[in-house]
N, C-alpha and C. Protein backbone atom coordinates (compact mmCIF):
# COMPACT_ATOMS: atom_id res chain seq x y z
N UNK A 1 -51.03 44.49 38.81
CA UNK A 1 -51.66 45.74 39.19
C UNK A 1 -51.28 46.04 40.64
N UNK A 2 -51.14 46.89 40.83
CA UNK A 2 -50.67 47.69 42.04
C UNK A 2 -51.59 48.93 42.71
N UNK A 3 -51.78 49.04 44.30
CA UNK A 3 -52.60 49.83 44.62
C UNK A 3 -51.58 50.75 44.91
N UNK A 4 -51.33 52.04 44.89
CA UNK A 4 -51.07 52.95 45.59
C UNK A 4 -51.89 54.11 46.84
N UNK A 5 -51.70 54.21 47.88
CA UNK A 5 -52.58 54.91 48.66
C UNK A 5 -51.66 56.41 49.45
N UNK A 6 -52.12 56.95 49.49
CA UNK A 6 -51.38 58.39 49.86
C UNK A 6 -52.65 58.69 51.41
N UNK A 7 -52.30 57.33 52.53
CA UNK A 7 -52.66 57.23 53.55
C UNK A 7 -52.98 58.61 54.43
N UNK A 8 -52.07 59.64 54.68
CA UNK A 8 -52.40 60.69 55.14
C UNK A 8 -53.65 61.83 54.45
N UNK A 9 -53.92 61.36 52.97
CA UNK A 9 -54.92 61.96 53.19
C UNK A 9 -56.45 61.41 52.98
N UNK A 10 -56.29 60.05 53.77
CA UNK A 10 -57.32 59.83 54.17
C UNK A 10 -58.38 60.10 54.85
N UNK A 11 -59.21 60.78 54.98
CA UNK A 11 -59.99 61.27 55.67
C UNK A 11 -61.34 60.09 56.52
N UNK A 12 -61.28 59.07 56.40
CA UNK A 12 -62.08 58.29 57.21
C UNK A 12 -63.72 57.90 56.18
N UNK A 13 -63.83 57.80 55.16
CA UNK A 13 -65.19 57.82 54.54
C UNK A 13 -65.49 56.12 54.49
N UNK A 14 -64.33 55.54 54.75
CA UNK A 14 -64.65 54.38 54.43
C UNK A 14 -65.10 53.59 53.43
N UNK A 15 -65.44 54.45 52.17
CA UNK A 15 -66.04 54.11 50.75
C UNK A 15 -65.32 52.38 50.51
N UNK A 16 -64.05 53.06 50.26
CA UNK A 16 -62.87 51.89 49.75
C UNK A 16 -63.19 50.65 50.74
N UNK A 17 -63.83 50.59 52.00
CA UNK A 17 -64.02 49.40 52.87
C UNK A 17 -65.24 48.65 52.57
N UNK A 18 -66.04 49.78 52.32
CA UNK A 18 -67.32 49.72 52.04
C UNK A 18 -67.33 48.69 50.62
N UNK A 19 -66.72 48.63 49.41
CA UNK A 19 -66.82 48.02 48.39
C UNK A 19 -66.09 46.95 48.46
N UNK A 20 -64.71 46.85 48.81
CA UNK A 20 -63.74 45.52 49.24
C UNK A 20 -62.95 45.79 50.33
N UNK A 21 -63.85 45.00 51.60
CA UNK A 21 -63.11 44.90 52.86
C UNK A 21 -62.11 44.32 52.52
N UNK A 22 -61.89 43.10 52.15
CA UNK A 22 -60.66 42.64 52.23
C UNK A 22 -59.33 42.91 51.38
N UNK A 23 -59.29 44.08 50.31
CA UNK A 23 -58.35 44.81 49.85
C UNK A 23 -58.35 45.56 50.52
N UNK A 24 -58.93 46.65 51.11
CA UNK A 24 -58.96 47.73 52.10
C UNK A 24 -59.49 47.92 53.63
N UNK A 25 -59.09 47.31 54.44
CA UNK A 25 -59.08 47.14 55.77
C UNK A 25 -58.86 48.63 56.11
N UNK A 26 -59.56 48.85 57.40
CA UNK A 26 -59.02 50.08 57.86
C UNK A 26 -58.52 49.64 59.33
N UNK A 27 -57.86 50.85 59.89
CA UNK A 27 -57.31 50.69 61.20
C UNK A 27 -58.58 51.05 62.02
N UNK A 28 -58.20 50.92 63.52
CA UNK A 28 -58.83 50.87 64.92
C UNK A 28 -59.59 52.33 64.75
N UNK A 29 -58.60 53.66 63.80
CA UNK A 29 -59.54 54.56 63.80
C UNK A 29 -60.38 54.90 62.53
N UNK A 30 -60.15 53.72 62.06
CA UNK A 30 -61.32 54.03 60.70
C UNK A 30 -60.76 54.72 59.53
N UNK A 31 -59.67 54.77 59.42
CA UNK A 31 -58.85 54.79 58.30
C UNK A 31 -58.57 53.98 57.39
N UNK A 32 -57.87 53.85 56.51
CA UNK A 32 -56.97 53.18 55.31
C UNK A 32 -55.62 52.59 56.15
N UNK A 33 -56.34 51.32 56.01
CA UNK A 33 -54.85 50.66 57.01
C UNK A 33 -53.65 50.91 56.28
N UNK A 34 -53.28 50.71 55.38
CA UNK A 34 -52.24 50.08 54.16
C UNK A 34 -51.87 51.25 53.32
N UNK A 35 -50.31 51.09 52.87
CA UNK A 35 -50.14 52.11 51.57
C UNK A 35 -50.01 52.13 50.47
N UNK A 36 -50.18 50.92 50.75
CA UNK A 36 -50.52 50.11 49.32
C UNK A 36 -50.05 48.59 48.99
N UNK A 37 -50.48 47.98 48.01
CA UNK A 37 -50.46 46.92 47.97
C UNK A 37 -50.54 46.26 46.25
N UNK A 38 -49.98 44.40 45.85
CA UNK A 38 -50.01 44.11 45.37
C UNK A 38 -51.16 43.69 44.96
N UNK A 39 -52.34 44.00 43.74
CA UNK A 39 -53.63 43.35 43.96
C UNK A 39 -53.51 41.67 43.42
N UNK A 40 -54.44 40.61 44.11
CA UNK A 40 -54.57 39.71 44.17
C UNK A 40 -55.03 39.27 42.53
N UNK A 41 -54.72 38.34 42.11
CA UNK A 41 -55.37 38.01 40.70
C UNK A 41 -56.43 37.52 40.71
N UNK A 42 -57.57 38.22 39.70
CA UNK A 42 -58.81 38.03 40.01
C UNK A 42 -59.35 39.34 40.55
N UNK A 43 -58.43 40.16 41.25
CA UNK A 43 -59.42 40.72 42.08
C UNK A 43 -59.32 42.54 41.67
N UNK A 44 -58.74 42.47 40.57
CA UNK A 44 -58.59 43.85 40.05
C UNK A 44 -59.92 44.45 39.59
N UNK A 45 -61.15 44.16 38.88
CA UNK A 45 -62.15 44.90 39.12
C UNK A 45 -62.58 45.51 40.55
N UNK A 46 -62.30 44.72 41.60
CA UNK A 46 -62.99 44.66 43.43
C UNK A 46 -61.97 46.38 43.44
N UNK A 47 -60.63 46.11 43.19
CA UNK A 47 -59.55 47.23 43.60
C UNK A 47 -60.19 48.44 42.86
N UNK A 48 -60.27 48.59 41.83
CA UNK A 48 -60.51 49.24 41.10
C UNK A 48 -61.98 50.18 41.43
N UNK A 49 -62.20 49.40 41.73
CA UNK A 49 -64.11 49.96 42.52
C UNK A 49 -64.05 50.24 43.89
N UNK A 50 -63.05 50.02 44.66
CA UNK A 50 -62.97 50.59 45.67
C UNK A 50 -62.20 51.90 45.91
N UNK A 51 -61.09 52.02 44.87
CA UNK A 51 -60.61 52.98 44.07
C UNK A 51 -61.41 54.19 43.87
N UNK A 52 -62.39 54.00 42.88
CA UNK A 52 -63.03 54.93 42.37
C UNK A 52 -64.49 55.23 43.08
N UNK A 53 -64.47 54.95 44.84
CA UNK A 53 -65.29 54.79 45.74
C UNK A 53 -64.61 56.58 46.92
N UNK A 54 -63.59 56.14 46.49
CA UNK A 54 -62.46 57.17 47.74
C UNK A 54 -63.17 59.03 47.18
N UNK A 55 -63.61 59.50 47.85
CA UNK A 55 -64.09 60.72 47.20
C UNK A 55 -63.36 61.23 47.19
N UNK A 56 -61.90 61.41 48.46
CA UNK A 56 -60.86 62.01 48.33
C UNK A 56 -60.03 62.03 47.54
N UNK A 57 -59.79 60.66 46.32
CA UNK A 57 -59.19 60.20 45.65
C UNK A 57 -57.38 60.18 46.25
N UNK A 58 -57.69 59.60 47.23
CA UNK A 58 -56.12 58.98 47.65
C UNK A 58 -55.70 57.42 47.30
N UNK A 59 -56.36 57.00 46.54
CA UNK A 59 -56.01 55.42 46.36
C UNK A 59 -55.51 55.58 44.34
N UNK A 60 -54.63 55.07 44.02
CA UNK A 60 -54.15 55.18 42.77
C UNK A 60 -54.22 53.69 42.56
N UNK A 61 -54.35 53.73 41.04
CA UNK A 61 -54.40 52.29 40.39
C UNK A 61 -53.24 52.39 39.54
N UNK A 62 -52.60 51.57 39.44
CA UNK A 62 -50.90 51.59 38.53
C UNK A 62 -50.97 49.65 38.16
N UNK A 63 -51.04 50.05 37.20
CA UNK A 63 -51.27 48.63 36.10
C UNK A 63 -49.83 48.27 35.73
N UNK A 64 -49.71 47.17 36.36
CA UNK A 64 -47.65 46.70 36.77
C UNK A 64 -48.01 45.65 34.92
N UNK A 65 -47.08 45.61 34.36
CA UNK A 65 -46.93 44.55 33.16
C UNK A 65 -46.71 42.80 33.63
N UNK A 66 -47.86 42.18 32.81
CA UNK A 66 -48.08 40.61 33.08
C UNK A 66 -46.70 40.05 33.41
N UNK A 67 -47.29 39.15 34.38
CA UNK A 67 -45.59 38.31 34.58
C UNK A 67 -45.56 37.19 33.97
N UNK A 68 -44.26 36.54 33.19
CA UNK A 68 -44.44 35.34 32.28
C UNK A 68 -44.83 34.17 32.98
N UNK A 69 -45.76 33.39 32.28
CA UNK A 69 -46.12 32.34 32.61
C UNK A 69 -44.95 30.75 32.60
């Protein structure tokens, strides 16, 4: 799973920090640090809810296919 974020139109709500700081860090001005990212295994419900936290809806969820074991 993969985050996508469309950083510029972040507007500062902090939602996405608010539910998982540590997928979504913001910068010094209270933004969306990142433009995205690989999510951690395990931690795709946390992404997903911080996701659907963004009122602006700038954070995308893109579901990458399992890698072989």
């Amino acid at each position: 799973m993969k985050v996508l974020i469309n950083k510029p139109g972040c507007v500062g709500h902090a939602r996405c920090n608010n539910v998982a700081p540590a997928l979504y860090p913001l910068d010094d001005n209270g933004y969306i640090a990142s433009t995205g990212f690989s999510v951690p295994q395990g931690q795709e419900s946390l992404a997903q809810r911080g996701a659907r936290a963004c009122p602006e809806r700038v954070i995308e969820i893109r579901d990458t296919p399992a890698e072989p074991r």
